[in-house]
Protein backbone atom coordinates (compact mmCIF):
# COMPACT_ATOMS: atom_id res chain seq x y z
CA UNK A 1 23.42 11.98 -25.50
CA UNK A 2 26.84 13.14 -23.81
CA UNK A 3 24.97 15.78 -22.24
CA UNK A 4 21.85 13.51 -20.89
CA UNK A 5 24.77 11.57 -19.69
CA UNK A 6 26.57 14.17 -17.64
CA UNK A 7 23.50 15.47 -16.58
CA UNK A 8 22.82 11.78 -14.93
CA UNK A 9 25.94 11.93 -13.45
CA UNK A 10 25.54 15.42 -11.72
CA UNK A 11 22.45 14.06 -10.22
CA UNK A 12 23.27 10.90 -9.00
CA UNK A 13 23.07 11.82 -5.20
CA UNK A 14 19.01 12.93 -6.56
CA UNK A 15 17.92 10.15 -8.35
CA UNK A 16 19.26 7.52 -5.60
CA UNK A 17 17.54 10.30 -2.97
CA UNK A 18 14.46 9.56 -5.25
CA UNK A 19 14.52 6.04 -6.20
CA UNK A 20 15.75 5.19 -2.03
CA UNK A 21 12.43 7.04 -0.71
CA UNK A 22 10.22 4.65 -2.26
CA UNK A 23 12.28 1.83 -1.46
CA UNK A 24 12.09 2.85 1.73
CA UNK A 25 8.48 3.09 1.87
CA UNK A 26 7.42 -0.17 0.08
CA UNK A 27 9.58 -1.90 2.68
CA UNK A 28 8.45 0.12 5.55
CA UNK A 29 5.49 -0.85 4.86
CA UNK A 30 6.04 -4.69 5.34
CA UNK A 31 6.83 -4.08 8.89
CA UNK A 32 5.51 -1.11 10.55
CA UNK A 33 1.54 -2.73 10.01
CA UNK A 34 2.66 -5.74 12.75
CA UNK A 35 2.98 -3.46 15.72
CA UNK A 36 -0.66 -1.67 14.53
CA UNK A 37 -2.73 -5.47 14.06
CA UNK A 38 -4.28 -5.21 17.58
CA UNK A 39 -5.32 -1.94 17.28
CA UNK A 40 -6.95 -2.54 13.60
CA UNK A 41 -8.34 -6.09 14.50
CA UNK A 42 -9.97 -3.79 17.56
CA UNK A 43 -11.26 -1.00 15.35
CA UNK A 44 -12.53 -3.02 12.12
CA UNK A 45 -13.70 -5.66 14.73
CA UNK A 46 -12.01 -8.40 13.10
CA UNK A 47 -10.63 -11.34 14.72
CA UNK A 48 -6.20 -10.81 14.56
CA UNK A 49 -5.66 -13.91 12.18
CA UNK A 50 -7.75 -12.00 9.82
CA UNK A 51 -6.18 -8.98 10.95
CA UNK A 52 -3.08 -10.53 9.94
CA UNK A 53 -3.94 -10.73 6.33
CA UNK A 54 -2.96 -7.20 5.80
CA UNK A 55 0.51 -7.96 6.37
CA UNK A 56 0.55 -11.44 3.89
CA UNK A 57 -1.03 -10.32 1.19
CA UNK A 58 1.16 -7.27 0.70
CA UNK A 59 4.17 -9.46 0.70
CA UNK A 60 2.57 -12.16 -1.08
CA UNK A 61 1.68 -10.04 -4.15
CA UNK A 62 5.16 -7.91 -3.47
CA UNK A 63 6.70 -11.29 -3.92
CA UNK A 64 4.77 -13.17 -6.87
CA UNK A 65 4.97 -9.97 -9.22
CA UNK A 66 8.76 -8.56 -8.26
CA UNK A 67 9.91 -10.99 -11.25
CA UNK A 68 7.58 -10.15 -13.87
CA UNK A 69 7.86 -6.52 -13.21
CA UNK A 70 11.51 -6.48 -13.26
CA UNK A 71 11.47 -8.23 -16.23
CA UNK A 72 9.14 -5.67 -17.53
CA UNK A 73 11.51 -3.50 -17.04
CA UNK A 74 14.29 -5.12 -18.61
CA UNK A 75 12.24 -4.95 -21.58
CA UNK A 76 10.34 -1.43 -21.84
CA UNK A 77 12.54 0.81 -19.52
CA UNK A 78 13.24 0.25 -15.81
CA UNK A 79 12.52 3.81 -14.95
CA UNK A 80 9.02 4.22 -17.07
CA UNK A 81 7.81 0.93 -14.78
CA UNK A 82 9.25 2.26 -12.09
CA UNK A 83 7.38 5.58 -12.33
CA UNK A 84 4.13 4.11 -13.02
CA UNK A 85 4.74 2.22 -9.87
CA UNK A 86 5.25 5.70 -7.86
CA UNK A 87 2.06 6.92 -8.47
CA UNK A 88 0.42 3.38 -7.91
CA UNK A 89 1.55 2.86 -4.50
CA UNK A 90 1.17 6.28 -3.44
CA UNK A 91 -2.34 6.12 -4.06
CA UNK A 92 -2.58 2.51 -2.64
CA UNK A 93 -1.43 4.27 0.73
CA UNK A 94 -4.25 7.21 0.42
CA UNK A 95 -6.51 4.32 0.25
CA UNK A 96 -5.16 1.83 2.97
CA UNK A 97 -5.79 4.85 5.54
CA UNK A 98 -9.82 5.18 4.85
CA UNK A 99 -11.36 2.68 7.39
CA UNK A 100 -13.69 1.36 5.35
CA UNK A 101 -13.79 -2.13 6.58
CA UNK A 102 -11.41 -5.13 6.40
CA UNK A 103 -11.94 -6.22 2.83
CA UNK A 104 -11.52 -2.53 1.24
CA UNK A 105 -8.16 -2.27 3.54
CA UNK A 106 -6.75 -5.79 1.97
CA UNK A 107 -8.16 -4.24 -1.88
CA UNK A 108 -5.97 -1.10 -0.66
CA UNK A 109 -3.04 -3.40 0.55
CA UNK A 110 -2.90 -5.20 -2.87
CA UNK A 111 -2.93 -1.89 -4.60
CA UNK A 112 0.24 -0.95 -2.91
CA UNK A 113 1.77 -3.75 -3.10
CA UNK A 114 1.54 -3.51 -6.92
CA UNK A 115 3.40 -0.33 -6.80
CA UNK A 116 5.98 -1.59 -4.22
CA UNK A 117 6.69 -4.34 -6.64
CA UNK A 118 7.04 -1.90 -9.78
CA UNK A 119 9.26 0.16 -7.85
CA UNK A 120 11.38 -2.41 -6.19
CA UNK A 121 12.01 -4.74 -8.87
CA UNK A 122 13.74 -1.83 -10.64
CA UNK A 123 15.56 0.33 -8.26
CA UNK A 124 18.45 -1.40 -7.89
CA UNK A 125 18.82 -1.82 -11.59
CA UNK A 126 18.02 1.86 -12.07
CA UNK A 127 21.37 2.77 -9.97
CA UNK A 128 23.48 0.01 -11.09
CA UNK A 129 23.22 1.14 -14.54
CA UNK A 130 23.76 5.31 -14.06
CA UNK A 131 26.44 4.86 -10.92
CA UNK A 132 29.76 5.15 -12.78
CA UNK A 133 31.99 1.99 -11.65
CA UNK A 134 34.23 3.55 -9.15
CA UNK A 135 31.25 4.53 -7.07
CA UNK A 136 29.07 2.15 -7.44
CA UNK A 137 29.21 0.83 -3.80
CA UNK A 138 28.85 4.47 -2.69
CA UNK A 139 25.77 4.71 -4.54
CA UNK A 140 24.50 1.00 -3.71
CA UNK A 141 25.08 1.80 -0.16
CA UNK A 142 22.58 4.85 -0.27
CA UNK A 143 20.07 2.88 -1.47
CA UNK A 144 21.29 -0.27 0.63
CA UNK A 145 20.18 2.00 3.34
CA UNK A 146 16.84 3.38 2.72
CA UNK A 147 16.01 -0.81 2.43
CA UNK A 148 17.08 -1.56 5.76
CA UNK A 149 15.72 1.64 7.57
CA UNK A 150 12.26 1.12 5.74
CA UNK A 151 12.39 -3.10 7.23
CA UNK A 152 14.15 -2.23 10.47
CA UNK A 153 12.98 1.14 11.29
CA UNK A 154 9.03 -0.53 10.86
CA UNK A 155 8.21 -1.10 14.15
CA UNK A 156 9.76 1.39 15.85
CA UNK A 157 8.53 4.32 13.83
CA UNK A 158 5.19 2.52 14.22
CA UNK A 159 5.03 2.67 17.86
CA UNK A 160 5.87 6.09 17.78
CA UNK A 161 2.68 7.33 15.44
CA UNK A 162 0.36 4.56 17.47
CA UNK A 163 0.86 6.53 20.68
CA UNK A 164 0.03 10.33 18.69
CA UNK A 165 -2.40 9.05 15.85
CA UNK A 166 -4.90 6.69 14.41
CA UNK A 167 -3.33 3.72 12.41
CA UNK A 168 -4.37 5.40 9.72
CA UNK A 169 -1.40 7.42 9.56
CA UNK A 170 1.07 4.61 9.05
CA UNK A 171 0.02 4.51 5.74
CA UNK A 172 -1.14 8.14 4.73
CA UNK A 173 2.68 8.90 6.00
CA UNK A 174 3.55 7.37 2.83
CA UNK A 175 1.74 10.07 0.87
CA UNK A 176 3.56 13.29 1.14
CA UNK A 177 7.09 11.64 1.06
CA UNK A 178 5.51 9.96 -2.13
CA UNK A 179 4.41 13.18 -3.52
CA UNK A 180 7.51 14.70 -2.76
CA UNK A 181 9.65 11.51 -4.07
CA UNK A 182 7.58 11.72 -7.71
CA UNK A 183 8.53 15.57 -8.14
CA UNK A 184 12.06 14.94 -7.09
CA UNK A 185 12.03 11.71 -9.68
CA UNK A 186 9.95 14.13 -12.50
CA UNK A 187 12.82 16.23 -12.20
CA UNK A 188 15.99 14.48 -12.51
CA UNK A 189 15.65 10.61 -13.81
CA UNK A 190 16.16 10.60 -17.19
CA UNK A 191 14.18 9.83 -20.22
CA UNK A 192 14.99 6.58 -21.60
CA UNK A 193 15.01 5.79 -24.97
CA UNK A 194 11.83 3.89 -26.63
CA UNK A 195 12.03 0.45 -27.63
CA UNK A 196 10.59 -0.90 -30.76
CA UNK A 197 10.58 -4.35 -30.19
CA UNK A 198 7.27 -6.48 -29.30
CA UNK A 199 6.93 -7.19 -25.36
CA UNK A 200 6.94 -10.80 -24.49
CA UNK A 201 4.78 -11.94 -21.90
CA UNK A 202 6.06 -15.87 -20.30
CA UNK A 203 2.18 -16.04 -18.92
CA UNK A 204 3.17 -19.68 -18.09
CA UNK A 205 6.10 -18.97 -16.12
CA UNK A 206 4.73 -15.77 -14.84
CA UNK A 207 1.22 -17.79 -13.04
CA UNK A 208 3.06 -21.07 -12.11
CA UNK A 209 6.02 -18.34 -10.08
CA UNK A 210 3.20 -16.19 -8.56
CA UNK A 211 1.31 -19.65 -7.56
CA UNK A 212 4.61 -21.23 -6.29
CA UNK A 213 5.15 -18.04 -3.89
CA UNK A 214 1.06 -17.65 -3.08
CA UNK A 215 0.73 -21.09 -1.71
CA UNK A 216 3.53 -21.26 -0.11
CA UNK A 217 3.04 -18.41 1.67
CA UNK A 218 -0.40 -19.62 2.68
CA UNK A 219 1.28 -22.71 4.12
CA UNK A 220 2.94 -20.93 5.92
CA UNK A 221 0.43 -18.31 7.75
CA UNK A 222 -1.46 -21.51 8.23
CA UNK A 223 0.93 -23.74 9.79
CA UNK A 224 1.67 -21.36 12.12
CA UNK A 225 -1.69 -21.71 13.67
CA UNK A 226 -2.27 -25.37 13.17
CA UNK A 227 1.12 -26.45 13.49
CA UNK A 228 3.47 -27.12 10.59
CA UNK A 229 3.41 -30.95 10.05
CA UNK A 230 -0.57 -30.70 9.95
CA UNK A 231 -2.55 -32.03 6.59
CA UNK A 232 -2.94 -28.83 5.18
CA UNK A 233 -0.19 -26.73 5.59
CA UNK A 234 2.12 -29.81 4.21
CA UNK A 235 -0.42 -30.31 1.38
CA UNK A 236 0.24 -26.73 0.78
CA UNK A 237 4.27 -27.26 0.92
CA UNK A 238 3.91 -29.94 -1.69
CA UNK A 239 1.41 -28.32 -3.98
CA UNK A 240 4.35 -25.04 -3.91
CA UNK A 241 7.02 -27.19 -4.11
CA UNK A 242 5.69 -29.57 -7.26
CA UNK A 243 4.85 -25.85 -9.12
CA UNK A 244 8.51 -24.58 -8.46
CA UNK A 245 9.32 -27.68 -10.28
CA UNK A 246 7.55 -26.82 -13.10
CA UNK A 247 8.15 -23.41 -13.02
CA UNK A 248 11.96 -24.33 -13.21
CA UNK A 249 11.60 -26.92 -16.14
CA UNK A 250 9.36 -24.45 -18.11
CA UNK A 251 11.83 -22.04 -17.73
CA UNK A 252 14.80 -23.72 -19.18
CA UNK A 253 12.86 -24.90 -22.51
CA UNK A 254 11.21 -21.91 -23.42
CA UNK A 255 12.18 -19.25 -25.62
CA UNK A 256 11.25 -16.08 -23.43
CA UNK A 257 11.46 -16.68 -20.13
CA UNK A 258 10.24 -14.59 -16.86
CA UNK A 259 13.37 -15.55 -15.46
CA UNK A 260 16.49 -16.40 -17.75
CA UNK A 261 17.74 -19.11 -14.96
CA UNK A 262 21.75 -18.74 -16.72
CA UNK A 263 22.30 -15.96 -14.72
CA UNK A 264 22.71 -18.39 -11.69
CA UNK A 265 26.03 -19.70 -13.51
CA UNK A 266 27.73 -17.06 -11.97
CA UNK A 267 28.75 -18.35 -8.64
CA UNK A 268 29.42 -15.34 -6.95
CA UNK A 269 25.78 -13.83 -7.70
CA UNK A 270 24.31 -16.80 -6.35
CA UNK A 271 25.97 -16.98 -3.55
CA UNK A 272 25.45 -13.49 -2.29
CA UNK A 273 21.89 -13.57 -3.36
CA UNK A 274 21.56 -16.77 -0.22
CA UNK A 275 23.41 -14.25 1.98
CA UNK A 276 20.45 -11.46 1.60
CA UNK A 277 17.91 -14.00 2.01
CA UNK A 278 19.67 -15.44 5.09
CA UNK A 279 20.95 -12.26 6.90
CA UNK A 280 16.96 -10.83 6.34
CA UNK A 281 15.59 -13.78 7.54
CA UNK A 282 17.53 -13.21 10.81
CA UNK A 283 17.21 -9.65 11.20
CA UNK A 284 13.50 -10.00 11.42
CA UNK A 285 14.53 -12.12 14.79
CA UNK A 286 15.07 -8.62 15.76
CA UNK A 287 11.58 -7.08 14.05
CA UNK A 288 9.66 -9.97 16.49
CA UNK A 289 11.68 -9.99 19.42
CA UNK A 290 12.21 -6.44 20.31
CA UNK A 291 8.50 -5.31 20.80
CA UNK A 292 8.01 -8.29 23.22
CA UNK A 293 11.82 -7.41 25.27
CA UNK A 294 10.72 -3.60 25.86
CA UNK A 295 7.29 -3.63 26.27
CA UNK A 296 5.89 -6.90 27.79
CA UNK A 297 9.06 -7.76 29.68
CA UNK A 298 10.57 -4.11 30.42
CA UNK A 299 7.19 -2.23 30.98
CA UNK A 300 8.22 0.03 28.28
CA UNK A 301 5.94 2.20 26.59
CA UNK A 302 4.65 1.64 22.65
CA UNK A 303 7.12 5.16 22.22
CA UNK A 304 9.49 4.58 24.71
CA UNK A 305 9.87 1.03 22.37
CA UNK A 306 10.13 2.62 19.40
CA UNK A 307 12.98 5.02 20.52
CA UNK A 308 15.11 1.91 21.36
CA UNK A 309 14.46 0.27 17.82
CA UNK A 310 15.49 3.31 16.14
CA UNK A 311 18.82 3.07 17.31
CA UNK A 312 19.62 0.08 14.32
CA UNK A 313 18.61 2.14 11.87
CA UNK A 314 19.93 5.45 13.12
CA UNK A 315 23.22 3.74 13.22
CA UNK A 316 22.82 2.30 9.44
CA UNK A 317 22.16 6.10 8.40
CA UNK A 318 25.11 6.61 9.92
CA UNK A 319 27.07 3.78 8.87
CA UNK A 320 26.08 2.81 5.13
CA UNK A 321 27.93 5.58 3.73
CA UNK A 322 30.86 5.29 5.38
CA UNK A 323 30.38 1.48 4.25
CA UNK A 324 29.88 2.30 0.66
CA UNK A 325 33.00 4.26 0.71
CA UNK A 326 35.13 1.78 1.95
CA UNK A 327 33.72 -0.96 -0.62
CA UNK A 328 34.63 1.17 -3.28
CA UNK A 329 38.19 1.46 -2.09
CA UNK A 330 38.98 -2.05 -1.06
CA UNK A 331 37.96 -5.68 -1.66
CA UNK A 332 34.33 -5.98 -1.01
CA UNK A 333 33.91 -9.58 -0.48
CA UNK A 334 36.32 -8.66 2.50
CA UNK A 335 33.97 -5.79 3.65
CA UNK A 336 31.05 -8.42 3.83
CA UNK A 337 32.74 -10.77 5.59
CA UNK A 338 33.68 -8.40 8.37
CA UNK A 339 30.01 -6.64 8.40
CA UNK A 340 29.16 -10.62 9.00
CA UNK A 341 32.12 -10.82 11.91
CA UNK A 342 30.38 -7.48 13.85
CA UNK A 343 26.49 -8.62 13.32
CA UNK A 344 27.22 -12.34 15.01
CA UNK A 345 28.65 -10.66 17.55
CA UNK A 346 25.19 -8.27 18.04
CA UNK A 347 23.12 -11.55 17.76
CA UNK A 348 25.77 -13.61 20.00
CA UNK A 349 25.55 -10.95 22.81
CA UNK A 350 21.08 -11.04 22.95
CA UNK A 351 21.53 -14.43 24.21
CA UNK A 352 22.94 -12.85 27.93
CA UNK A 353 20.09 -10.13 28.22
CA UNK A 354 17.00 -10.53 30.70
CA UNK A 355 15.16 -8.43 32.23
CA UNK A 356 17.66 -6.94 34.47
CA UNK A 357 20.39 -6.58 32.22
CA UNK A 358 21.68 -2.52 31.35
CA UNK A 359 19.70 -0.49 28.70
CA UNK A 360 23.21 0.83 27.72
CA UNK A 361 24.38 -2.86 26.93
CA UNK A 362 21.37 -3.15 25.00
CA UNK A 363 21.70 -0.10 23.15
CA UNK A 364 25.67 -1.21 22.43
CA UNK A 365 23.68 -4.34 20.95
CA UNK A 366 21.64 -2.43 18.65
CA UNK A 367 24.59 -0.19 17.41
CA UNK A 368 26.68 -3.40 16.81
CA UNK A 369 23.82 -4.66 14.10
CA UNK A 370 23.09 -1.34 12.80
CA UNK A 371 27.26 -1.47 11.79
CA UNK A 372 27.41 -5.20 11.13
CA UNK A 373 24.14 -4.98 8.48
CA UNK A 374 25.94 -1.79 7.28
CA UNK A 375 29.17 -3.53 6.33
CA UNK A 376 27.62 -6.79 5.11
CA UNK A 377 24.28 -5.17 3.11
CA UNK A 378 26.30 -2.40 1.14
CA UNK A 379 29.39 -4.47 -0.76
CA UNK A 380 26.78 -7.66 -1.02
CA UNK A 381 24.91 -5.77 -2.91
CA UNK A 382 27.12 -4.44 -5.44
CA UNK A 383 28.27 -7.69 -5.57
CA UNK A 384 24.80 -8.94 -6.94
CA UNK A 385 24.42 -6.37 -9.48
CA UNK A 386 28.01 -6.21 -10.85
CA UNK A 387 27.75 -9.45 -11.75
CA UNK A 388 25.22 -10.10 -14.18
CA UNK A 389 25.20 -9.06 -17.64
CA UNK A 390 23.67 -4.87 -18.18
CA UNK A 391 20.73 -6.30 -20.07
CA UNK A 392 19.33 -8.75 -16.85
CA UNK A 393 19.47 -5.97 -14.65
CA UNK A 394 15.89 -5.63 -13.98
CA UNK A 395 15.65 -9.30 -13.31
CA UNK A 396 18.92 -9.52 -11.36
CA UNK A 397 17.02 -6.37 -8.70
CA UNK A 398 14.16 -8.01 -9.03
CA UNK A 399 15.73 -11.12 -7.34
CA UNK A 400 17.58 -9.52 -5.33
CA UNK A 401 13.89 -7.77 -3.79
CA UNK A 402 12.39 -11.18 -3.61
CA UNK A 403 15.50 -12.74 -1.48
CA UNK A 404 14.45 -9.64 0.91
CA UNK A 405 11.23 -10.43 1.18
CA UNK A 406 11.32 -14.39 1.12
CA UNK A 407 13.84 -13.62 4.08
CA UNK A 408 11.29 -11.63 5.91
CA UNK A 409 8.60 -14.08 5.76
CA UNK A 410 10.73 -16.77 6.68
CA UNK A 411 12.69 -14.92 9.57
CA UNK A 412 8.83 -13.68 10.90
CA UNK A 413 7.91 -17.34 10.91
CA UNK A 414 10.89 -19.14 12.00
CA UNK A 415 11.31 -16.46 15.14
CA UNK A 416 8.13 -17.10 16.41
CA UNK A 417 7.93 -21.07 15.90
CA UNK A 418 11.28 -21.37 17.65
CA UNK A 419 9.88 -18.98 20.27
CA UNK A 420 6.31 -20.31 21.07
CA UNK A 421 8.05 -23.83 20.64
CA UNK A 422 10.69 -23.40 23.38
CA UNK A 423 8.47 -21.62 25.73
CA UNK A 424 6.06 -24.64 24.95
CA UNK A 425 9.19 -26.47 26.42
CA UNK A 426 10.51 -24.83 29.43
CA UNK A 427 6.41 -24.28 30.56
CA UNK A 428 5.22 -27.96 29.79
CA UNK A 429 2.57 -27.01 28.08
CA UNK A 430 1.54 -24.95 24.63
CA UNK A 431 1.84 -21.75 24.65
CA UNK A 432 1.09 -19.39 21.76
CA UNK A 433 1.06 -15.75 23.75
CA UNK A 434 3.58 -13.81 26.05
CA UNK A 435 3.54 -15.71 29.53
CA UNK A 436 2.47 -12.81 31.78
CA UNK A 437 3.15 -14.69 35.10
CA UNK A 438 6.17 -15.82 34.29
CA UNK A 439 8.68 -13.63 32.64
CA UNK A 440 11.57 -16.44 33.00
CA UNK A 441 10.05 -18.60 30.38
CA UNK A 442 9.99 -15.52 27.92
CA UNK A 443 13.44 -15.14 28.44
CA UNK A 444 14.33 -18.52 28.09
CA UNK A 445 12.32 -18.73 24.50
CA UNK A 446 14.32 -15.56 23.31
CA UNK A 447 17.47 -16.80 23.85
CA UNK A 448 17.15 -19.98 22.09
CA UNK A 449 15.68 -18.22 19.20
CA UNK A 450 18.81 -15.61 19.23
CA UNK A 451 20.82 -18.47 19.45
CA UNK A 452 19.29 -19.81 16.20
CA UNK A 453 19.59 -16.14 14.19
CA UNK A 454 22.93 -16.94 15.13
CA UNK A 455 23.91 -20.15 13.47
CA UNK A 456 22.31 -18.73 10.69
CA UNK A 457 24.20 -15.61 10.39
CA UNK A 458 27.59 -17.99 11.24
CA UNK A 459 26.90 -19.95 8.32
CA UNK A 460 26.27 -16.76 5.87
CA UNK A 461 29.79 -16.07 7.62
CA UNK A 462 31.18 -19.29 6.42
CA UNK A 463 29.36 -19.20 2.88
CA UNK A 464 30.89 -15.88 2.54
CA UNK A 465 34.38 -17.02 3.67
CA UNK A 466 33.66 -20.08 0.86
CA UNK A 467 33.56 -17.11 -1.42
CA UNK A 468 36.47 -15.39 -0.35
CA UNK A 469 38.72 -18.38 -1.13
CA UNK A 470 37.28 -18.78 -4.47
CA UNK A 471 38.06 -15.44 -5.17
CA UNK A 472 41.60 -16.21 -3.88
CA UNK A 473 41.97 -19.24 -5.74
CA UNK A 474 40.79 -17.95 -8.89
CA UNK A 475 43.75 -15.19 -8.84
């Protein structure tokens, strides 16, 4: 056992390496299919709210299973479901590139999305428990990265295979960097040791969850068409919110829950579990906002686009390691708060650029997030996984996964209501599409809705801050 155990230790670097691939995939994967819906509602000759489908039912079943897998986990080995989900979503991405029509591409979608939620559910607890203590941030930051390069990097890496290759390839990319993740993973994650006991399944808690997230979800790709305060997307809002309800009460009085609900008591895990659901919902500002800036109001190319994105996440690779390292060595509620400090002032500065405004300015923006979401993602972590007890694990990454995905649904929907809306505004009229003979009123719409990422990111500042001086006071 010693020897397993200083074999896991060796090979820390490799398992992360292996585990952060298909993190990076199954979150690469939310993003990258957005900039590839008009070509696919083109080819499959589907109308694009159809289109669109391919994107929300990845994240809705990503979403409605990331408890009950990590659970799973919790209970039969984190690293047996999160092998099984290797192989699931690697295949899911063979399929999703065969253009077979729309319905075998959503079958294909759900497929991976299966796998994404085996995998991502347990990663997190998978390096939490090997990562000795004193480099746990280190190793939290690794993985912290592949995350954010597989949500930010989406677009831009998407743009760059659009102009080359069919949009097949965004998803049969997946499969030799899956192929190559499983040997890596066959190689060095260790075997865990069998469990005895008899699996419990909360079948209750595990339908009303995946119904709570399903229909609201649906309310949500349907208000943005119709309008949010229209019969049925609110009908839909109610119906999610009266099942969370249930879903919460069921939980507390039964004896095996999907989701044991004390590990909220801790104060500091709540908290930074809001954070990652806030600072993802306004990152994806930047997911929505960029394509339009560079190609519709620059005259950039779908490449050229794609180059500029990459500068975020280039600067994460750069950054969450040197991030991770300083966590490790000093207070990291302090390292959070001043990763929160630098990305304001990213968001604070989009709300001076137009069309005329430097490239290098921009690019100064983008390397301000890429350090600010290095310096806030990497100790906030750690912070949500060090504080639960060993045996929630699963269900502590698991939540942690589902605050990054609620936070890119709600950051893709909030950006372009508050865009649309204050376009609708300045033009007099509704508009739902980028205004082609006027570029003003794009400009206008963008900064109000960079102006709203950033009260949101200034109030995960003062949350965090909140934090601080409980930590503070508690000493």
């Amino acid at each position: 056992m010693e020897n397993e155990d200083n074999k896991v230790r060796q090979n820390i670097w490799l398992i992360i390496a292996a585990v952060g691939m298909f993190t990076f995939m199954s979150t690469l994967d939310s993003s990258i299919i957005n900039i590839a819906l008009p070509v696919i509602s083109k080819d499959l000759a589907v109308p694009m709210n159809k289109a669109t489908w391919t994107v929300s039912i990845y994240l809705i079943f990503i979403s409605g299973l990331l408890t009950f897998f990590g659970g799973l986990g919790d209970q039969i080995g984190k690293i047996k479901v999160f092998k099984i989900g290797t192989y699931v979503f690697t295949i899911g991405s063979l399929l999703a590139g065969i253009n077979a029509g729309l319905w075998f591409l959503l079958f294909a979608r759900i497929v991976q999305a299966l796998g994404a939620a085996m995998t991502m559910s347990n990663s997190f607890g998978i390096i939490t428990g090997m990562a000795p203590l004193k480099m746990r941030a280190r190793a939290m930051a690794l993985n912290a990265m592949f995350v954010s390069l597989g949500t930010i990097t989406g677009p831009g890496l998407g743009g760059l295979i659009l102009e080359h290759f069919k949009w097949s390839y965004i998803f049969w990319v997946n499969v030799p960097v899956g192929i190559i993740a499983i040997i890596i993973g066959m190689k060095v994650l260790p075997q865990e040791v069998r469990t005895t006991k008899k699996i419990n399944f909360d079948y209750l808690g595990i339908i009303s969850l995946f119904l709570t997230i399903s229909i609201f979800f649906l309310g949500v790709n349907i208000g943005q068409e119709q309008g949010f305060l229209e019969v049925i997307p609110l009908g839909l809002f109610v119906g999610s919110l009266i099942l969370l309800v249930y879903f919460v009460v069921h939980e507390l009085h039964t004896d095996k829950p999907l989701l044991d609900l004390t590990i909220f008591k801790s104060s500091l895990f709540t908290i930074s579990l809001i954070a990652a659901f806030l600072i993802f919902t306004s990152n994806f500002f930047i997911n929505v906002l960029l394509p339009f800036y560079f190609e519709n109001l620059r005259g950039a190319s779908s490449g050229t686009s794609g180059i500029y994105m990459m500068i975020w996440p280039v600067t994460m690779l750069i950054g969450t390691p040197i991030a991770g390292y300083i966590a490790d060595k000093f207070d990291q509620e302090y390292v959070t708060l001043f990763g929160l400090t630098v990305l304001a002032l990213s968001f604070f500065g989009w709300r001076v650029v137009n069309e005329g405004s430097s490239l290098l300015f921009v690019g100064m923006l983008l390397i301000l997030g890429g350090v600010g979401m290095s310096f806030f993602q990497t100790p906030n972590n750690a912070l949500i996984m060090t504080n639960v007890p060993r045996a929630k694990l699963g269900v502590a990454g698991a939540m942690n996964a589902l605050a990054r995905n609620l936070g890119m649904i709600s950051g893709t929907s909030l950006v372009t209501t508050i865009l649309y809306f204050a376009m609708s505004q300045k033009i007099g009229y509704t508009i739902t599409s980028y205004p082609t003979h006027d570029s003003s009123v794009f400009v206008y719409g963008m900064h109000i809705a960079f102006t709203s990422a950033t009260y949101i990111i200034s109030f995960t500042w003062l949350l965090t801050l909140y934090r601080v001086w409980m930590k503070v006071k508690k000493n």
